[in-house]
Protein backbone atom coordinates (compact mmCIF):
# COMPACT_ATOMS: atom_id res chain seq x y z
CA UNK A 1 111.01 77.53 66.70
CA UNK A 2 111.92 74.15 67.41
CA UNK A 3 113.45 73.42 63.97
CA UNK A 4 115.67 76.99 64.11
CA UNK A 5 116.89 76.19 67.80
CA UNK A 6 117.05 72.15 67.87
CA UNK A 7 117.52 71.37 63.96
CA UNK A 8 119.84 74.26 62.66
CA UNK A 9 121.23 74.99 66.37
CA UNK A 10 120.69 78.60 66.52
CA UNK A 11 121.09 80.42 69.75
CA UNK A 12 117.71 81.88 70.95
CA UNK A 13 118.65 85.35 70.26
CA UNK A 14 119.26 84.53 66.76
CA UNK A 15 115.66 83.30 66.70
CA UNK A 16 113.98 85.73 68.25
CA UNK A 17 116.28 88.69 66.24
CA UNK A 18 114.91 86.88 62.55
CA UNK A 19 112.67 87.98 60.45
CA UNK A 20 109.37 85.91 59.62
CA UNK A 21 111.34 85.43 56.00
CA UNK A 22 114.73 84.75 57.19
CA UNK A 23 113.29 82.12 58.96
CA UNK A 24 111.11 80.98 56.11
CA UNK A 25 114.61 80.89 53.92
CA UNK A 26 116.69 79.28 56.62
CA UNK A 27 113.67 76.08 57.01
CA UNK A 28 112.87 75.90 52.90
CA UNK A 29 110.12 76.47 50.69
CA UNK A 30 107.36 74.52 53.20
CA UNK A 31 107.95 77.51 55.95
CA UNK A 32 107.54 80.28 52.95
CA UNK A 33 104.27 78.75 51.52
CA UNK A 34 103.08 79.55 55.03
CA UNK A 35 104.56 83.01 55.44
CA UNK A 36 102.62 84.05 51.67
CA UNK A 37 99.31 83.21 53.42
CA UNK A 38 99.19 86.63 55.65
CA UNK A 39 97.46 87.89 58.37
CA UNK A 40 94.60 86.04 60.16
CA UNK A 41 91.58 87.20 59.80
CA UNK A 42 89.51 88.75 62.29
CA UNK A 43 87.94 85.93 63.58
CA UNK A 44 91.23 83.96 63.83
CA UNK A 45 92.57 86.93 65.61
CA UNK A 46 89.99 87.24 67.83
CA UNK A 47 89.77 83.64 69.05
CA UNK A 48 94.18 83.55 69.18
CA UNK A 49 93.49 86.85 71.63
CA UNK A 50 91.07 84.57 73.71
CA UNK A 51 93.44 81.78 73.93
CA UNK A 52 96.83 83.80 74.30
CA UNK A 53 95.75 86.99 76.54
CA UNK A 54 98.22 89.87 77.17
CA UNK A 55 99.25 90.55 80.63
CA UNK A 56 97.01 93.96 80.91
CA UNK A 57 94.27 91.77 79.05
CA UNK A 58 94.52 88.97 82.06
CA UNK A 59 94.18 91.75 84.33
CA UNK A 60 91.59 93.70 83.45
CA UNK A 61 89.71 90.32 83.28
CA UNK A 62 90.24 90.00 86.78
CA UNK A 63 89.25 93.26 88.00
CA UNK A 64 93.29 94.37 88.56
């Protein structure tokens, strides 16, 4: 995110509109090597849904 908006000055709805691969193309070969190495797996998943909550997630935790 940082390269897209600070390096190749794109406005943040250009960012936000790309594709996983356009912005793999737009940063080089380095970004796509990471884009080819798919989905998390389940644990990784898990412990990102820990960390990164949605909002009905948060609430639910908190008896909302």
């Amino acid at each position: 995110m940082r390269l897209c908006l600070g390096g190749l000055n794109w406005p943040p709805e250009a960012f936000w509109r790309a594709t996983p691969r356009e912005v793999a193309l737009a940063l080089g070969a380095g970004a796509s090597a990471a884009i080819r190495t798919g989905a998390p797996n389940r644990a990784s998943f898990e412990r990102l849904m820990r960390h990164y909550p949605d909002e009905r997630a948060r609430k639910e935790e908190d008896g909302q």
